[in-house]
Protein backbone atom coordinates (compact mmCIF):
# COMPACT_ATOMS: atom_id res chain seq x y z
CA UNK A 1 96.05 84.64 106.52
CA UNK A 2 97.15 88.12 107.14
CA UNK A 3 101.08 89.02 106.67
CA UNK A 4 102.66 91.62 108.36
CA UNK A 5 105.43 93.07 106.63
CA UNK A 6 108.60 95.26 108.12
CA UNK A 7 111.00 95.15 110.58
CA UNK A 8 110.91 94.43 114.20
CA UNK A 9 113.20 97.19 115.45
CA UNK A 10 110.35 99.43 114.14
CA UNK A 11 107.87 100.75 116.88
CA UNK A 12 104.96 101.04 114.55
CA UNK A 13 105.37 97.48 113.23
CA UNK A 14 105.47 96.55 116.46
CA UNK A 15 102.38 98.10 117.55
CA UNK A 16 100.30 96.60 115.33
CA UNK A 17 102.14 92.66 116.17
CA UNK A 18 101.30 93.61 119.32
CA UNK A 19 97.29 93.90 118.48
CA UNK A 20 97.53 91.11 116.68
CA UNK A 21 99.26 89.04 119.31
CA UNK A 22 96.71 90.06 121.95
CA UNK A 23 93.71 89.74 119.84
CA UNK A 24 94.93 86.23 118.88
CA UNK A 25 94.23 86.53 115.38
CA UNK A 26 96.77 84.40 112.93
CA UNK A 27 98.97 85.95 110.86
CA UNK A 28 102.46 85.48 109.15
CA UNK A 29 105.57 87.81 109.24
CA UNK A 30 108.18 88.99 106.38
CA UNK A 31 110.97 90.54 107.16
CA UNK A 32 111.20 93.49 104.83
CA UNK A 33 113.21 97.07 104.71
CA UNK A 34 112.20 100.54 103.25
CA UNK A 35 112.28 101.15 100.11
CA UNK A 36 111.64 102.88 96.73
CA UNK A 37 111.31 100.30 94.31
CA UNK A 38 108.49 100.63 91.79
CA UNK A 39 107.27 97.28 92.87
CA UNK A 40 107.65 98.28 97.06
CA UNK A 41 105.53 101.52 96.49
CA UNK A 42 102.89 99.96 95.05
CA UNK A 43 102.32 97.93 98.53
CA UNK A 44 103.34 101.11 100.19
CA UNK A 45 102.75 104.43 98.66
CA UNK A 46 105.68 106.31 100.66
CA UNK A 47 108.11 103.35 100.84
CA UNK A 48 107.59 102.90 104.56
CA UNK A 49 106.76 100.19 106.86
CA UNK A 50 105.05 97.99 108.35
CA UNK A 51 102.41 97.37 105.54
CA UNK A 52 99.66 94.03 105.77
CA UNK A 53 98.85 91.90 103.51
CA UNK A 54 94.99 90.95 103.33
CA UNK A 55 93.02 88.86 101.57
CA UNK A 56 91.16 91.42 100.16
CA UNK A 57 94.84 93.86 99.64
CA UNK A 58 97.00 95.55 101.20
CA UNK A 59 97.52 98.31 103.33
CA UNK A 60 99.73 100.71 105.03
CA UNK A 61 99.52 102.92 107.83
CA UNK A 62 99.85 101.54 111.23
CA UNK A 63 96.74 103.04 112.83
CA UNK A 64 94.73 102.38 109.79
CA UNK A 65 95.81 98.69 110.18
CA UNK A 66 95.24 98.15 113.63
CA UNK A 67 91.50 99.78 113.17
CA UNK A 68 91.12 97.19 109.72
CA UNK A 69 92.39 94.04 112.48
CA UNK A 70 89.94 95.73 115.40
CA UNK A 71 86.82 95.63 112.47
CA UNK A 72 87.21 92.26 110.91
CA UNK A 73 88.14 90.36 114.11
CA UNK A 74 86.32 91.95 117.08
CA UNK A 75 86.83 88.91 119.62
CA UNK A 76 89.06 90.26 122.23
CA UNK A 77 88.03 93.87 121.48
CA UNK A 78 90.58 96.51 122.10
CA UNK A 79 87.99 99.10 121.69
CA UNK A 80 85.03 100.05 124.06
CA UNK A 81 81.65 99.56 122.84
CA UNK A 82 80.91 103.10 124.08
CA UNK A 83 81.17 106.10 121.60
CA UNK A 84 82.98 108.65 123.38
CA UNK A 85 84.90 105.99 125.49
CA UNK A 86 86.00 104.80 121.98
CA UNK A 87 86.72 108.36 120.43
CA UNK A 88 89.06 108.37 123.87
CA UNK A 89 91.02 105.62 122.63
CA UNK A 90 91.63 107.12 119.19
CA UNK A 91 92.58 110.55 121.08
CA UNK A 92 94.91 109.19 122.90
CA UNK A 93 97.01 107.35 120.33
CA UNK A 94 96.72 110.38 117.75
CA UNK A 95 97.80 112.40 120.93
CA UNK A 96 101.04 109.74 122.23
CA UNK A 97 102.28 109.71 118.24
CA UNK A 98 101.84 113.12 116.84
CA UNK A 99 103.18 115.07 119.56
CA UNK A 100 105.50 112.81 121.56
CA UNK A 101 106.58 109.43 119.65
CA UNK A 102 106.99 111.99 116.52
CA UNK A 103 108.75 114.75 118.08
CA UNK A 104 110.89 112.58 120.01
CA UNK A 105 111.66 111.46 116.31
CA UNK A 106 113.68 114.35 115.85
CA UNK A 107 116.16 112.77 118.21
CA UNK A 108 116.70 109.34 116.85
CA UNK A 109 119.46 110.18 114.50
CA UNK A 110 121.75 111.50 117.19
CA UNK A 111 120.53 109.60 119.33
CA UNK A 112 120.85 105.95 117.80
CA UNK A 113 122.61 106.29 114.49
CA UNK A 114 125.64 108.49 115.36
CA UNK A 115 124.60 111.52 113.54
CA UNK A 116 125.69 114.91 114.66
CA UNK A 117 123.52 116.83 117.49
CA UNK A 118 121.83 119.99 116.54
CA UNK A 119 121.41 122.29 119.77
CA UNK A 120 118.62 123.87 118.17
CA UNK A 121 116.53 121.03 117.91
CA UNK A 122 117.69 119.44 121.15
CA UNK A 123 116.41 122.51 123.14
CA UNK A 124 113.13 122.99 120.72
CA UNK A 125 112.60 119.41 121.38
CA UNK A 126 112.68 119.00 124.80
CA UNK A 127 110.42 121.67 125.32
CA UNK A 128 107.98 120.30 123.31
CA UNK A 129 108.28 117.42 125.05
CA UNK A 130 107.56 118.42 128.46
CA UNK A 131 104.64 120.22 127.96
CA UNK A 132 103.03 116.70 125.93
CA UNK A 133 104.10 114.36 128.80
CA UNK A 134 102.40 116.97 131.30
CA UNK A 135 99.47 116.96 129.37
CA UNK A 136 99.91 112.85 129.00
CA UNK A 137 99.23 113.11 132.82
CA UNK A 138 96.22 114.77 132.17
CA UNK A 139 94.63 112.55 129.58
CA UNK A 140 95.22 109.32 131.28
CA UNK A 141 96.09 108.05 134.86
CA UNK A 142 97.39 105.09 134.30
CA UNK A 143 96.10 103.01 136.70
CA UNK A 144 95.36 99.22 135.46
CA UNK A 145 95.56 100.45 132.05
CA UNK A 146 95.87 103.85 130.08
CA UNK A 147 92.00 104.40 130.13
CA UNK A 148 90.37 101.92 132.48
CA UNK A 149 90.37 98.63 133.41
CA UNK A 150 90.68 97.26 130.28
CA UNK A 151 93.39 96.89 127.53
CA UNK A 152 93.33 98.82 124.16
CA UNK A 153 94.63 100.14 121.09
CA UNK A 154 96.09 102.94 123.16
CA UNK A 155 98.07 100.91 125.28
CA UNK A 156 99.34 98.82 122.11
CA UNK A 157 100.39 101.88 121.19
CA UNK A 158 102.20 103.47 124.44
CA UNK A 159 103.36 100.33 125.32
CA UNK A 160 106.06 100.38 121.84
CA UNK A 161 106.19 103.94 121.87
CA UNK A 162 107.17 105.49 125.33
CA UNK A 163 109.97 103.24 126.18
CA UNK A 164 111.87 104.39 122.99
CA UNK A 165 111.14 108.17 123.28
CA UNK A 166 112.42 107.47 126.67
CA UNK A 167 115.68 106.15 125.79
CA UNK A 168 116.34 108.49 123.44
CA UNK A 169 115.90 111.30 125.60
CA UNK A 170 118.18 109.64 128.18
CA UNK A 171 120.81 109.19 125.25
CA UNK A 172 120.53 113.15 124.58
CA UNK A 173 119.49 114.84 127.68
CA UNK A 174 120.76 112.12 130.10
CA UNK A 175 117.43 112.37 131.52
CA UNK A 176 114.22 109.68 130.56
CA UNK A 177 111.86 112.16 130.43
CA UNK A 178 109.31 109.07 130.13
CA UNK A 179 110.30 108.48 133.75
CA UNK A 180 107.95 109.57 135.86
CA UNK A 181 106.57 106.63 138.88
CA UNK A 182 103.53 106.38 137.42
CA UNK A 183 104.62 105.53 133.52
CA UNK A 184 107.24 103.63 134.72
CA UNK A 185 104.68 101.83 136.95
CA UNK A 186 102.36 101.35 134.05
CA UNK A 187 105.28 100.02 131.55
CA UNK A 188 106.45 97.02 133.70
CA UNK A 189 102.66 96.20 134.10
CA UNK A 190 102.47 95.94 129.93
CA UNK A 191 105.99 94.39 129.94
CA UNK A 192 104.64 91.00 132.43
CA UNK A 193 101.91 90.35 129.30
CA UNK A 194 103.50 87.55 127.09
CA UNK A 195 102.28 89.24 124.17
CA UNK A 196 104.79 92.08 124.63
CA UNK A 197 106.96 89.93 126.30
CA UNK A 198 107.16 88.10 122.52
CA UNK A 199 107.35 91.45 120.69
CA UNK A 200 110.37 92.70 123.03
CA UNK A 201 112.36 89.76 122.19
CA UNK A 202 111.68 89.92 118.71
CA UNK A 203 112.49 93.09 118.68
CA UNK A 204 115.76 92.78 120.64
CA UNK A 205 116.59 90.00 118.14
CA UNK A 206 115.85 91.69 115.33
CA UNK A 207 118.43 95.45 116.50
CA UNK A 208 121.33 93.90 114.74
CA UNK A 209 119.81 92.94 111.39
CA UNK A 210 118.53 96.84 111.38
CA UNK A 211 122.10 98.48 112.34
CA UNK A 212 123.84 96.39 109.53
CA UNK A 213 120.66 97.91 107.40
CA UNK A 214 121.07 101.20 108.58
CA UNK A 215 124.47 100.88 107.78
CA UNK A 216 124.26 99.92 104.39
């Protein structure tokens, strides 16, 4: 039995419940919170979440997890069989968390947590972020899904990601830069599967465990 392990206010951990959900595959949860504990960095070198317990160990990393979950159950694939079609997939995600979900990151503190805004970063920021979500346009039209008629990994991935960038650029900017017809479109398509359906919930129940933990 596999155990996922983190919190379900986190976007990553969600992306890989979400894989799991779709793909069917069984698997336990544990509610668990960064840290650096001796004993928590041996499951998870930098402290972070979510992390999966396996049979054969564990594991960090969400993209490394949902490619272990994609390998060792491939019913319901969430991959193409095709090379390229499959390097697609993988391009996308990289492309959605490096230069969107993670520069959006730069936001969160302000944001959601109450920090102090930095002007510098808010202008740097948005920038950046136009110029990805213009290129998003170009590396997917999101039509049925984000790269045909099929859903995969990227999707699992855009479907966590996107709607939080988006609200935190509508809590900064008072714009969703997300917004555009067709993402928006695309979203409430993901949001009808029960799978996410069960992830938003959780996730929604799980906001005011992760505020008391945020604030200590």
């Amino acid at each position: 039995m596999l155990k996922l392990c983190g919190f379900a206010a986190s976007n990553y951990y969600n992306k890989v419940k979400f894989v799991l959900l779709e793909k069917g595959v069984p698997f336990e949860e544990e509610l668990v919170w960064p840290s650096a504990e001796e004993s928590f960095l041996a499951r998870t070198p930098l402290g972070k979440i979510p992390y999966l317990e396996t049979d054969a160990g564990v594991m960090s990393e969400s993209e490394a997890i949902v490619n272990y979950i994609e390998s060792v159950h491939p019913q319901v694939p969430l991959v193409p069989r095709d090379a390229f079609a499959r390097a697609k997939v993988h391009e996308l995600v990289q492309f959605v968390e490096l230069y969107i979900e993670w520069e959006a990151r730069r936001l969160y503190g302000a944001a959601f947590f109450g920090q102090p805004p930095v002007e510098e970063i808010k202008q740097i920021v948005h920038q950046r972020l136009e110029r990805a979500l213009a290129a998003l346009s170009r590396l997917t039209r999101l039509e049925a899904f984000a790269l045909g008629s099929e859903l995969t990994l990227a999707d699992c991935a855009l479907a966590v990601h996107l709607p939080v960038v988006g609200l935190a650029t509508k809590l900064t900017y008072g714009v969703d830069m997300v917004a555009t017809e067709p993402v928006t479109a695309y979203l409430e398509r993901l949001a009808r599967r029960p799978a996410l359906q069960k992830v938003n919930a959780d996730r929604t129940a799980n906001l005011p465990l992760f505020a008391a933990y945020i604030r200590g």
